[in-house]
N, C-alpha and C. Protein backbone atom coordinates (compact mmCIF):
# COMPACT_ATOMS: atom_id res chain seq x y z
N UNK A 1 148.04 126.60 159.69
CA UNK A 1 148.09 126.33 158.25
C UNK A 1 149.44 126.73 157.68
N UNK A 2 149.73 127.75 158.15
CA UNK A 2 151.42 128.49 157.43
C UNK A 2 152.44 127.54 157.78
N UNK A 3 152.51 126.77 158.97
CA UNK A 3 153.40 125.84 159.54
C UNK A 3 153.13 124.64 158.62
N UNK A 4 152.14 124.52 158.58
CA UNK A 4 151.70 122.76 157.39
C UNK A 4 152.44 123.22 155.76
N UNK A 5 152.47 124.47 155.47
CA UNK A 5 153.07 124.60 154.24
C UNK A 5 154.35 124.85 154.71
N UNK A 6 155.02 125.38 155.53
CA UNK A 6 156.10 126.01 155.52
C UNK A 6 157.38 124.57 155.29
N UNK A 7 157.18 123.18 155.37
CA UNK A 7 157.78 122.41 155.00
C UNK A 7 157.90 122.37 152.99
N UNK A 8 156.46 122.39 152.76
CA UNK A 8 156.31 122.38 151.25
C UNK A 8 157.17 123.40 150.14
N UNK A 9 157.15 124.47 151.04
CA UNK A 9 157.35 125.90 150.84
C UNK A 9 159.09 126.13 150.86
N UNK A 10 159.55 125.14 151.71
CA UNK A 10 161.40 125.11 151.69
C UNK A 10 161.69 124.07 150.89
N UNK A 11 161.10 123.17 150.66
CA UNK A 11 160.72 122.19 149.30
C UNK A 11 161.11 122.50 147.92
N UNK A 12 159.59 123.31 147.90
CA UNK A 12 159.59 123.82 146.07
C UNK A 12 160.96 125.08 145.86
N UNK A 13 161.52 125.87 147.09
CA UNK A 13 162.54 126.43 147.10
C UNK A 13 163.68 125.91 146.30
N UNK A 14 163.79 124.78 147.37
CA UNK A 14 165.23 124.14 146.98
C UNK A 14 164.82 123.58 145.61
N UNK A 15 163.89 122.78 145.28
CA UNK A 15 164.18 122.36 144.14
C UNK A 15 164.03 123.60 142.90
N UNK A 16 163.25 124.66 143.33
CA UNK A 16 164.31 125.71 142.27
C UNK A 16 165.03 126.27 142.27
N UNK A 17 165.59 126.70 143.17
CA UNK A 17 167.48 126.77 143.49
C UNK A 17 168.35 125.77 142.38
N UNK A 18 167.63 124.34 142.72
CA UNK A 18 168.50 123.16 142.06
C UNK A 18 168.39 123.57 140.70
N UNK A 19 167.06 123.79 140.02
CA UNK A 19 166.70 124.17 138.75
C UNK A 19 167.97 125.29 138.33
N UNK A 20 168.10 126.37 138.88
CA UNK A 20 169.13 127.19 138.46
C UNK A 20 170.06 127.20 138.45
N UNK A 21 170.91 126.01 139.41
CA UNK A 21 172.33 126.07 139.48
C UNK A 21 172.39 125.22 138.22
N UNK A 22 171.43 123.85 137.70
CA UNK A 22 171.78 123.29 136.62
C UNK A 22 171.98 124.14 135.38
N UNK A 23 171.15 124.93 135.23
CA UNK A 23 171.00 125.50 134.41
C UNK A 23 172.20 126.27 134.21
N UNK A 24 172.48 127.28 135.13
CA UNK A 24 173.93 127.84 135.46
C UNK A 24 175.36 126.92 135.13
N UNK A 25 175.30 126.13 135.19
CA UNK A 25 176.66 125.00 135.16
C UNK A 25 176.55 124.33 133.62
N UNK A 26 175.29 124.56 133.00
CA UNK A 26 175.39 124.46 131.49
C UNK A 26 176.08 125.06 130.66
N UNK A 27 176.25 127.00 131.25
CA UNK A 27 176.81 127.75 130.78
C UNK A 27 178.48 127.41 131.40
N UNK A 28 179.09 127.96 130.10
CA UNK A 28 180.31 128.01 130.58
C UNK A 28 180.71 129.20 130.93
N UNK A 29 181.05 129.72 132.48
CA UNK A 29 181.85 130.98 132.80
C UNK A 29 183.35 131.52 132.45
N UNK A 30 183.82 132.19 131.34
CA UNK A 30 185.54 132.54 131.29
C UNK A 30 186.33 132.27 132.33
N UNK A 31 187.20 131.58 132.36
CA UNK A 31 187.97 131.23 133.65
C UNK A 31 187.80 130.63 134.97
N UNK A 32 186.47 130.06 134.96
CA UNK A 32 186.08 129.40 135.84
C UNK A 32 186.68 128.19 136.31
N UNK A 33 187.10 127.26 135.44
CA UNK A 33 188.11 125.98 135.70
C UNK A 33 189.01 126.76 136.22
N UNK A 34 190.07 127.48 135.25
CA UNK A 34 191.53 128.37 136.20
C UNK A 34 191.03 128.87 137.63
N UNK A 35 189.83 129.76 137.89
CA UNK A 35 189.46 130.15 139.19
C UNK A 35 189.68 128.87 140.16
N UNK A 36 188.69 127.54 139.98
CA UNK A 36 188.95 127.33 141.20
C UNK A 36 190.02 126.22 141.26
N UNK A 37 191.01 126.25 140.18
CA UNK A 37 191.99 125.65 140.31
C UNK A 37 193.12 126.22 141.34
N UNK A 38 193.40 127.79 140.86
CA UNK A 38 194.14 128.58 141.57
C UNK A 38 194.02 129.01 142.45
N UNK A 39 192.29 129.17 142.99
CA UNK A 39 192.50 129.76 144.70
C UNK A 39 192.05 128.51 145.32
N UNK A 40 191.77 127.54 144.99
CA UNK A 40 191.64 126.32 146.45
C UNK A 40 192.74 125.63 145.87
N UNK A 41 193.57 125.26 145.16
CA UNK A 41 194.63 124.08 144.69
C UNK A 41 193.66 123.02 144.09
N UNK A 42 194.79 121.86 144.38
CA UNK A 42 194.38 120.49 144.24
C UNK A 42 192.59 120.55 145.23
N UNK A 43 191.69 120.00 144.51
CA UNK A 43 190.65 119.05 145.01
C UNK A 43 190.42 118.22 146.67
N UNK A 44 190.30 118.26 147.45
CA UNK A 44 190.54 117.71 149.02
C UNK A 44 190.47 116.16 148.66
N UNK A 45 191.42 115.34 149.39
CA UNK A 45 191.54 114.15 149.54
C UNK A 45 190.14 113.65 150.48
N UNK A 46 189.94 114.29 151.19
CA UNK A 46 188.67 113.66 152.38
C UNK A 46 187.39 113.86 151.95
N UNK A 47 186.49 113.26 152.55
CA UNK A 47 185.21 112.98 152.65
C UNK A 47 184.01 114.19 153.38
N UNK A 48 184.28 115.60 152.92
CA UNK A 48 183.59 116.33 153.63
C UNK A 48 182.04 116.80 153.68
N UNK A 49 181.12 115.52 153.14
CA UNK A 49 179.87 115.77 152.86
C UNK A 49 179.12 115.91 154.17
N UNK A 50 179.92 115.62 155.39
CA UNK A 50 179.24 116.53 156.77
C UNK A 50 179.97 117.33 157.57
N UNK A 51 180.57 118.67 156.49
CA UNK A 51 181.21 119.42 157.02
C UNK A 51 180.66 120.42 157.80
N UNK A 52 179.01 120.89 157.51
CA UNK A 52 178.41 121.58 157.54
C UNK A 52 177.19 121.34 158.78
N UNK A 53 177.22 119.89 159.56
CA UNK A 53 176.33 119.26 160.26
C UNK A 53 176.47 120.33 162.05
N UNK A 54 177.68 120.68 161.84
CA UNK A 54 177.49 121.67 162.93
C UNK A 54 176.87 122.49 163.32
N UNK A 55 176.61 123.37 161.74
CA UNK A 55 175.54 124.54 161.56
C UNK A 55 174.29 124.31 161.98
N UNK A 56 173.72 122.93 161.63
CA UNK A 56 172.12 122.78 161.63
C UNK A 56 171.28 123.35 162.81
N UNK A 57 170.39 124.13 162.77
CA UNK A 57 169.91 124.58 164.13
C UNK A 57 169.85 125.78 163.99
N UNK A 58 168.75 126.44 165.00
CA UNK A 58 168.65 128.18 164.81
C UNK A 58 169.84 128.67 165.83
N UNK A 59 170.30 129.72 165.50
CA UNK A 59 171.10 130.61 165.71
C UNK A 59 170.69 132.33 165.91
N UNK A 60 171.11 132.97 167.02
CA UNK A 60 171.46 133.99 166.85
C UNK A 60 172.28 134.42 166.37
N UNK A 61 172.07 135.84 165.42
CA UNK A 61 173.33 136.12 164.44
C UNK A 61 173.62 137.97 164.91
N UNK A 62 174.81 138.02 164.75
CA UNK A 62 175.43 139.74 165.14
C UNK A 62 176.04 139.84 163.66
N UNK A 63 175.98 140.51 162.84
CA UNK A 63 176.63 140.65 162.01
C UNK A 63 177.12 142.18 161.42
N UNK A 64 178.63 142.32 161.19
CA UNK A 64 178.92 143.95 160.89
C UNK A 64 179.50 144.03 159.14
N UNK A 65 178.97 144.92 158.71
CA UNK A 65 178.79 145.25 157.08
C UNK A 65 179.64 146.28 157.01
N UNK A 66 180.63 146.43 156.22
CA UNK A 66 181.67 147.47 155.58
C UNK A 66 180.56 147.43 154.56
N UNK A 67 180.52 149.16 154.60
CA UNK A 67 179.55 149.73 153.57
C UNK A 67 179.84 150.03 152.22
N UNK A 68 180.96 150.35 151.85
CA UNK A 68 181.68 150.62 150.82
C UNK A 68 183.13 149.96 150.53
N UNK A 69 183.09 149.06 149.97
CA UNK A 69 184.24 148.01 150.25
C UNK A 69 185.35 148.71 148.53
N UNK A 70 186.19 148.49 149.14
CA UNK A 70 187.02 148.55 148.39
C UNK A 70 187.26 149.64 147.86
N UNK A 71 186.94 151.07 148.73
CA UNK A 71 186.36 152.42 148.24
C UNK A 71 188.14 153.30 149.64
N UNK A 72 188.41 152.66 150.24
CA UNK A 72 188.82 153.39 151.31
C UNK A 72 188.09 153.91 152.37
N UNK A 73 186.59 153.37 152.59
CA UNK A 73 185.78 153.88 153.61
C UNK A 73 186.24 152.98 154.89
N UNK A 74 185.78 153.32 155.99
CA UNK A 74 186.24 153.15 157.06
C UNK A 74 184.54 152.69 158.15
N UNK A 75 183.30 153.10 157.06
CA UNK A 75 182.21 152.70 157.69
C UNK A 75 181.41 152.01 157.55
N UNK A 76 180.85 151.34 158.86
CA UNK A 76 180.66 149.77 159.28
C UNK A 76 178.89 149.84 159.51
N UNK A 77 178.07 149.30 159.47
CA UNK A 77 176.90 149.12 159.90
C UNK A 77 176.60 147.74 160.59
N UNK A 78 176.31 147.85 161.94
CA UNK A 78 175.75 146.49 162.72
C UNK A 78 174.37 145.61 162.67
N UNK A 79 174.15 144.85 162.68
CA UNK A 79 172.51 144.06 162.27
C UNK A 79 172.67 142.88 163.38
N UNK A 80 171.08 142.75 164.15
CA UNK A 80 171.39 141.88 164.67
C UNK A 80 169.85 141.09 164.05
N UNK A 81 169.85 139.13 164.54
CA UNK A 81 168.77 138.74 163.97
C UNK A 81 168.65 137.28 164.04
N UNK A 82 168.39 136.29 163.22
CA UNK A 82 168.76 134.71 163.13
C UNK A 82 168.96 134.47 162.30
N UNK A 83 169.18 133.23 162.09
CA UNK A 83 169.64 132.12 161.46
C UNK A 83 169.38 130.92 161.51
N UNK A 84 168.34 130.28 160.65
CA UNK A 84 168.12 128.99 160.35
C UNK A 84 168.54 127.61 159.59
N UNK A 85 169.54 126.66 159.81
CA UNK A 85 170.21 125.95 158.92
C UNK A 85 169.47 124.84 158.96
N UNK A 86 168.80 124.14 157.74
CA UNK A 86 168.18 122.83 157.91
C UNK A 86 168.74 122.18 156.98
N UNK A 87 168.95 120.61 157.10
CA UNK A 87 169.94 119.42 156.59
C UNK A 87 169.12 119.34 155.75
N UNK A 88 169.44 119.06 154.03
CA UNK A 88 169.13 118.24 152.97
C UNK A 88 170.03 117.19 152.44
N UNK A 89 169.31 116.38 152.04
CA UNK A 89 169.89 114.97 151.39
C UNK A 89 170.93 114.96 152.78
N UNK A 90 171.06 114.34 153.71
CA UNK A 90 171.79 113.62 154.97
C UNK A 90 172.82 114.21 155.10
N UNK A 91 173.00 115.50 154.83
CA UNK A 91 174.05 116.54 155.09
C UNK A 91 174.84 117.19 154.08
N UNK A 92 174.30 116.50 152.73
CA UNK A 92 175.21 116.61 151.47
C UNK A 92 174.54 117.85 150.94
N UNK A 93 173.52 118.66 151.66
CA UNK A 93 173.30 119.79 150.95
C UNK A 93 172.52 120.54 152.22
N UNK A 94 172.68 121.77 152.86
CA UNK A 94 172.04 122.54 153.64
C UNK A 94 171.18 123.80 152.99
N UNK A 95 170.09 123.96 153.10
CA UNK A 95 169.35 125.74 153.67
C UNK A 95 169.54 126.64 154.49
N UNK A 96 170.35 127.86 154.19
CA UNK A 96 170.47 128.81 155.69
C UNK A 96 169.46 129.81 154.76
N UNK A 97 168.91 129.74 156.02
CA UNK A 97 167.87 131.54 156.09
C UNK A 97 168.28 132.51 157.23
N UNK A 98 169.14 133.37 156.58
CA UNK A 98 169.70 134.32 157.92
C UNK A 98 168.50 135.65 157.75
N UNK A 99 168.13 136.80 158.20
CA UNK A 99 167.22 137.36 158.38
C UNK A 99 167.51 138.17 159.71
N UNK A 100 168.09 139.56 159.16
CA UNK A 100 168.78 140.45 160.36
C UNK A 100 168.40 142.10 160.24
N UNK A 101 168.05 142.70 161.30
CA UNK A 101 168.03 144.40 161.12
C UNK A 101 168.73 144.89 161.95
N UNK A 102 168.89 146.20 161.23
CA UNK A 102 169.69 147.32 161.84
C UNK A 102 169.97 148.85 161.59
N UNK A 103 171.07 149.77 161.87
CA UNK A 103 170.85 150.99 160.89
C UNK A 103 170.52 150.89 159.91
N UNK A 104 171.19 150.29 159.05
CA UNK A 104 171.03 150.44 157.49
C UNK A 104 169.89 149.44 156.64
N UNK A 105 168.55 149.18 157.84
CA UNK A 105 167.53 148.53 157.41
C UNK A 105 167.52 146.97 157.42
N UNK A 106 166.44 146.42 156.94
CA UNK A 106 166.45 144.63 157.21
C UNK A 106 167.31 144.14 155.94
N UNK A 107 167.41 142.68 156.18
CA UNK A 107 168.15 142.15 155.65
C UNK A 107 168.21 140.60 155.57
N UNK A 108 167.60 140.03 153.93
CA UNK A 108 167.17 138.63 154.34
C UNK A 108 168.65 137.97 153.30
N UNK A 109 169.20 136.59 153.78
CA UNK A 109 169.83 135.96 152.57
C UNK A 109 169.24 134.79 152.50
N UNK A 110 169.52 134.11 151.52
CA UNK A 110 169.18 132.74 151.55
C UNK A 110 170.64 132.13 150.62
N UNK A 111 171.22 130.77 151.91
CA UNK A 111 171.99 130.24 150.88
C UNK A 111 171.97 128.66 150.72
N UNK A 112 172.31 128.09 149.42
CA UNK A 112 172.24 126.61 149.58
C UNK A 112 173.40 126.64 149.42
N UNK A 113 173.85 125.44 150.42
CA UNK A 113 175.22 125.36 150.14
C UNK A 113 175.12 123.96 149.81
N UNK A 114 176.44 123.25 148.60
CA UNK A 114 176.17 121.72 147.96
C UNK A 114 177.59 121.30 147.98
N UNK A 115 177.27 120.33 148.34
CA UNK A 115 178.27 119.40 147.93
C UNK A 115 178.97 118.41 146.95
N UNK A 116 180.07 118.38 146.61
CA UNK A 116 180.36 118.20 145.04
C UNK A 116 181.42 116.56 145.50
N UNK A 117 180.96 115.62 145.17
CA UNK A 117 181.13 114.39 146.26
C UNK A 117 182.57 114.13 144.65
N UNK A 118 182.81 114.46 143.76
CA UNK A 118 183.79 114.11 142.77
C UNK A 118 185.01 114.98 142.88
N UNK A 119 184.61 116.31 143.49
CA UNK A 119 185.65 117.24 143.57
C UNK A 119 185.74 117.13 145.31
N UNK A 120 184.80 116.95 145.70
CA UNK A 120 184.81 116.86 147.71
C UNK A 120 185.28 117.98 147.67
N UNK A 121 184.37 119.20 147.04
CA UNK A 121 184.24 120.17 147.68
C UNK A 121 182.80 120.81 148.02
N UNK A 122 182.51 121.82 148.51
CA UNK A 122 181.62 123.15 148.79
C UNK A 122 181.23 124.20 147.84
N UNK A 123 180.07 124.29 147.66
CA UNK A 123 179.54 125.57 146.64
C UNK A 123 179.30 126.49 147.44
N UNK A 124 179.06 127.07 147.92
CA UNK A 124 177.96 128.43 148.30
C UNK A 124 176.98 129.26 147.58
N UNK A 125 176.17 129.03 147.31
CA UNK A 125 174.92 130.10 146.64
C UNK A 125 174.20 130.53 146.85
N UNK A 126 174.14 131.92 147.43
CA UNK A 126 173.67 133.05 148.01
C UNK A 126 173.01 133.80 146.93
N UNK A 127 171.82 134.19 147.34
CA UNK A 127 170.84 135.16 146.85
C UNK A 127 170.17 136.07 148.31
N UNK A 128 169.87 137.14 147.50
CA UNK A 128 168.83 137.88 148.70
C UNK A 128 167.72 138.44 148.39
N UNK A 129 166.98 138.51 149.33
CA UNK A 129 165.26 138.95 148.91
C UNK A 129 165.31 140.44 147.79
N UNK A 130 166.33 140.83 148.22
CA UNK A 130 165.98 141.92 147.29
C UNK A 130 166.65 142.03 146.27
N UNK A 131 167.57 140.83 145.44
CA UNK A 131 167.88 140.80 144.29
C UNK A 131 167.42 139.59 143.62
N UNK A 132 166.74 138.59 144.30
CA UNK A 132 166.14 137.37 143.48
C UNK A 132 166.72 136.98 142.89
N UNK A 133 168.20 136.62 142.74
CA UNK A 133 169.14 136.19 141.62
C UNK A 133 170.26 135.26 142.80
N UNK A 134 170.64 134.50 141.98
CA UNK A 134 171.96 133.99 142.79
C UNK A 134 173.14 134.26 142.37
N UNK A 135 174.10 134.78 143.18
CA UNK A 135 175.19 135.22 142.64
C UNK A 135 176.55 133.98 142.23
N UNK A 136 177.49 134.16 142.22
CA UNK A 136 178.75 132.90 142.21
C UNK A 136 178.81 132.45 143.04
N UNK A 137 178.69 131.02 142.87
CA UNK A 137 178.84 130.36 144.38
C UNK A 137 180.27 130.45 144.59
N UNK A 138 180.83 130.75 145.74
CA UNK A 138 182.16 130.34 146.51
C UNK A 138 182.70 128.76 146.52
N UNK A 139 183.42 128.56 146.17
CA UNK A 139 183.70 127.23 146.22
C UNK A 139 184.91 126.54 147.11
N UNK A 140 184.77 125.51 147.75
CA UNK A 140 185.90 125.61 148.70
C UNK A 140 186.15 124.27 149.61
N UNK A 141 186.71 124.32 150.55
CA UNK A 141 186.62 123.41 151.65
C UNK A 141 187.20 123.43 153.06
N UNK A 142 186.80 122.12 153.53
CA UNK A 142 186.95 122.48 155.13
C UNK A 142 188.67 122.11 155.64
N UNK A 143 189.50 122.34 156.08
CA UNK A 143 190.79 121.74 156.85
C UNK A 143 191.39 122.63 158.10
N UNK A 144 191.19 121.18 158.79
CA UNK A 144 191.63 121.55 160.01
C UNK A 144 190.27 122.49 160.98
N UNK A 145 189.56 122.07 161.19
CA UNK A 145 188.42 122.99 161.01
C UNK A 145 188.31 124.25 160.91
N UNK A 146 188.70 124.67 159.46
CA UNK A 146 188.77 126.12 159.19
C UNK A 146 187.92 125.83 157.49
N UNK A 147 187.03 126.40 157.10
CA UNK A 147 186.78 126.29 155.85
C UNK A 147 186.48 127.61 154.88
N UNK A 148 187.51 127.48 154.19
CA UNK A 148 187.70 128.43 153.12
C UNK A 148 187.17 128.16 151.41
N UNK A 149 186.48 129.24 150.88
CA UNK A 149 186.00 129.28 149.66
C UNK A 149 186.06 130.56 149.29
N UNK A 150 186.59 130.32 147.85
CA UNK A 150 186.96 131.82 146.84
C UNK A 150 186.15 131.59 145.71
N UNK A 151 185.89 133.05 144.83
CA UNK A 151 185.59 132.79 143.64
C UNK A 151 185.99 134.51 143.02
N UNK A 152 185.85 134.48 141.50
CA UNK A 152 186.09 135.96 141.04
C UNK A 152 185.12 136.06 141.00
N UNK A 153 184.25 138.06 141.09
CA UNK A 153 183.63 139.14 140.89
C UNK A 153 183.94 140.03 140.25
N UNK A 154 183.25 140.78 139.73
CA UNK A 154 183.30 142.07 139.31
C UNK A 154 182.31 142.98 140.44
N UNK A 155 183.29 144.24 141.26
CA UNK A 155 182.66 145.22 141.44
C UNK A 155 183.15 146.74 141.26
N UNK A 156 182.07 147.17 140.95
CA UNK A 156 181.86 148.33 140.03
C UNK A 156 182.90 148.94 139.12
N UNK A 157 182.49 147.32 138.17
CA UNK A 157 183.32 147.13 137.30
C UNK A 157 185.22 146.80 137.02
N UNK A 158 185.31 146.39 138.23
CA UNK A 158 186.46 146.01 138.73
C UNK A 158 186.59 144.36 139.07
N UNK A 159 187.36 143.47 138.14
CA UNK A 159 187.92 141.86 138.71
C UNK A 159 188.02 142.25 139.90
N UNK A 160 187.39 141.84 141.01
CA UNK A 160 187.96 141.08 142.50
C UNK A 160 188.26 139.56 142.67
N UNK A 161 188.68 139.34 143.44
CA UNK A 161 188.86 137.52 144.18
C UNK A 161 187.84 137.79 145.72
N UNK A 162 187.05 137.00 145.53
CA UNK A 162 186.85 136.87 146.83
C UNK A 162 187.33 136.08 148.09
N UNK A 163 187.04 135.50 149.38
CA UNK A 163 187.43 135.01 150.22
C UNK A 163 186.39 135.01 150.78
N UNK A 164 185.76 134.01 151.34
CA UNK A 164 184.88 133.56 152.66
C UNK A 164 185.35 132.80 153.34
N UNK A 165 185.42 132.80 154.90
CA UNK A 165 186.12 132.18 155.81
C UNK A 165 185.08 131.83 157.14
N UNK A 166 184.85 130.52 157.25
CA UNK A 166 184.18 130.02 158.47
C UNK A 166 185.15 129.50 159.73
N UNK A 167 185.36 129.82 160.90
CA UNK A 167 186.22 129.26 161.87
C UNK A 167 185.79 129.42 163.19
N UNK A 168 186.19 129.34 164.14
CA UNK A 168 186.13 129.45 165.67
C UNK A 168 184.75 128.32 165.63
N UNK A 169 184.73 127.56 165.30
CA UNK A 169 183.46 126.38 165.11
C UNK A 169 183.55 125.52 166.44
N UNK A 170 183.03 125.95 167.13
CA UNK A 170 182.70 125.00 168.42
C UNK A 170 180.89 124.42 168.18
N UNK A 171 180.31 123.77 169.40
CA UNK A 171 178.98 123.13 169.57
C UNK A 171 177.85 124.25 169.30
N UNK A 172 178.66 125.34 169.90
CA UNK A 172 177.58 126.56 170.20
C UNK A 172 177.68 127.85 169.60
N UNK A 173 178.74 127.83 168.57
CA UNK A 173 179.08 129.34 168.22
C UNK A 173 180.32 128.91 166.72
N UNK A 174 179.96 130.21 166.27
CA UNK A 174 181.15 129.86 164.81
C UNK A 174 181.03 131.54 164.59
N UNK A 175 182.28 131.45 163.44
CA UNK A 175 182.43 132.67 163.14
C UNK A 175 182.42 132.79 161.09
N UNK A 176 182.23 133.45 161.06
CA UNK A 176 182.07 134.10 159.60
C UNK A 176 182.65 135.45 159.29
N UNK A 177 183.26 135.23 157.52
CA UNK A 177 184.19 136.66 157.32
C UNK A 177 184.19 136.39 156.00
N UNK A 178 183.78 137.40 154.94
CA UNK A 178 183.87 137.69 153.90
C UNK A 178 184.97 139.18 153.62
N UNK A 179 185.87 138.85 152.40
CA UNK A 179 186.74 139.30 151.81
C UNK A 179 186.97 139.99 150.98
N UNK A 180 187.26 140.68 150.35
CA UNK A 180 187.52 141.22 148.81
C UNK A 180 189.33 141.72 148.61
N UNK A 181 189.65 140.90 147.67
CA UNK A 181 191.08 141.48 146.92
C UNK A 181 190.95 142.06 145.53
N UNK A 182 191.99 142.91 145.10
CA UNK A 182 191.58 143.74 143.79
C UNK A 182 193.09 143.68 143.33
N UNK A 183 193.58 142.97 143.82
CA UNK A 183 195.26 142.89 143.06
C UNK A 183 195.31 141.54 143.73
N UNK A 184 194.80 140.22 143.24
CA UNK A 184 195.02 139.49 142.41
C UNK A 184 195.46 138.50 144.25
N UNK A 185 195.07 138.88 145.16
CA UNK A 185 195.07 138.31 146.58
C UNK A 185 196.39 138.01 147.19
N UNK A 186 196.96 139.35 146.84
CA UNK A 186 198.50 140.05 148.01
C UNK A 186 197.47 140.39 149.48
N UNK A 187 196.44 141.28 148.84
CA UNK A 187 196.01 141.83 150.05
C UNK A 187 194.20 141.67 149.83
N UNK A 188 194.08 141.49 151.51
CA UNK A 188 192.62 141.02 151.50
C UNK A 188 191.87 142.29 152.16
N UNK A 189 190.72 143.15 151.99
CA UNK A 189 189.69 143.71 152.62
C UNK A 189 188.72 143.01 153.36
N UNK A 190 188.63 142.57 154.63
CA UNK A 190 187.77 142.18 155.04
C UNK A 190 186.44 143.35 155.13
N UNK A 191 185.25 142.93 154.74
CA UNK A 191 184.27 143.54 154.54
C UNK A 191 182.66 143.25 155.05
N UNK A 192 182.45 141.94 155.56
CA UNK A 192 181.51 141.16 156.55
C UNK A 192 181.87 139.77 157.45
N UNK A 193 181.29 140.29 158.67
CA UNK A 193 181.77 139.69 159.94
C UNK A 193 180.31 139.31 160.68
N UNK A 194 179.99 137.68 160.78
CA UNK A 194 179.15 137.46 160.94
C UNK A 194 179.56 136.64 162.40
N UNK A 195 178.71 136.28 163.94
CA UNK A 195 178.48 135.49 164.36
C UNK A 195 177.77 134.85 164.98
N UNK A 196 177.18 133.62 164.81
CA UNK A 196 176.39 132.89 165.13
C UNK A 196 176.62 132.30 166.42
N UNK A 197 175.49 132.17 167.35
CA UNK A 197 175.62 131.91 168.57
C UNK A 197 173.63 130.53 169.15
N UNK A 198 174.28 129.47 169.29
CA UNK A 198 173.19 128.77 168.83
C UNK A 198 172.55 128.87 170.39
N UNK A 199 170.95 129.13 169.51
CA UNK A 199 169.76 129.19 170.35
C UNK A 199 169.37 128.17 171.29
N UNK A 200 169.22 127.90 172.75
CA UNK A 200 169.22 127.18 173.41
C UNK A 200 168.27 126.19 173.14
């Protein structure tokens, strides 16, 4: 019975995901046009609405967490676990359910990532079970097969830039790296290091 819903159930998800990003994009964010003018440039000339067709498929995931980012700490926590990517609308929009433990306890995300077929770029919108909220999507794109997406934050109470970086993308394995700059992206903190290694 859980399997007969569990299609319905990633369903009514996404379409309230969709519900919130509309809603979200009603509002206008301060500097949001300048943001992703200045950290991706110009808009991509290409067609990248199956940039993401690699991902599809479960995965094993290793992933290492800088605990205190942007603090001068030096300590890391490891998680190991999966990763589920399933295709919406013919590649123009994916579901990842990553879902990992370790020292510093479990750990679920959920992200939709969309595609913006006028700008031909990438959103990212990440939420996690234990904040029920979605945060800024990353926005970005793929070249050369390397795909990069930035957006601004505030942490603890501090403007950052972020950086997310997908690469080493072969049939069977990719890599993941999240960023943080606090002067304006001279210098980057790398702070999560994810990799996926697909399940036979």
């Amino acid at each position: 019975m859980i399997n007969m819903l569990r299609p319905i159930t990633n369903c009514l998800l996404i379409c309230s995901l969709m519900l919130v990003l509309q809603a979200r994009q009603g509002l206008a964010h301060p500097g949001s046009e300048a943001t992703n003018t200045s950290a991706q440039g110009s808009p991509a000339q290409r067609d990248g609405q199956h940039d993401f067709d690699f991902h599809t498929g479960a995965w094993k995931t290793h992933v290492s967490r800088l605990v205190h980012p942007l603090t001068g700490s030096t300590t890391w926590v490891t998680y190991e676990g999966t990763t589920v990517v399933r295709k919406v609308w013919n590649g123009r929009a994916n579901l990842v359910e990553l879902e990992v433990d370790g020292s510093a306890g479990h750990l679920e995300l959920l992200s939709l990532r969309l595609y913006d077929p006028q700008a031909r770029q990438w959103s990212l919108n990440v939420t996690s079970s234990a904040s029920g909220t979605i945060g800024v999507p990353t926005i970005g794109e793929f070249k050369n097969g390397r795909g990069e997406f930035f957006d601004r934050e505030t942490l603890n109470g501090r403007a950052i830039l972020v950086r997310f970086v997908i690469s080493d993308i072969t049939s069977n394995s990719c890599h993941f790296e999240q960023a943080f700059s606090d002067d304006g992206g001279k210098t980057w903190e790398v702070n999560w290091l994810a990799t996926d290694t697909r399940v036979p």
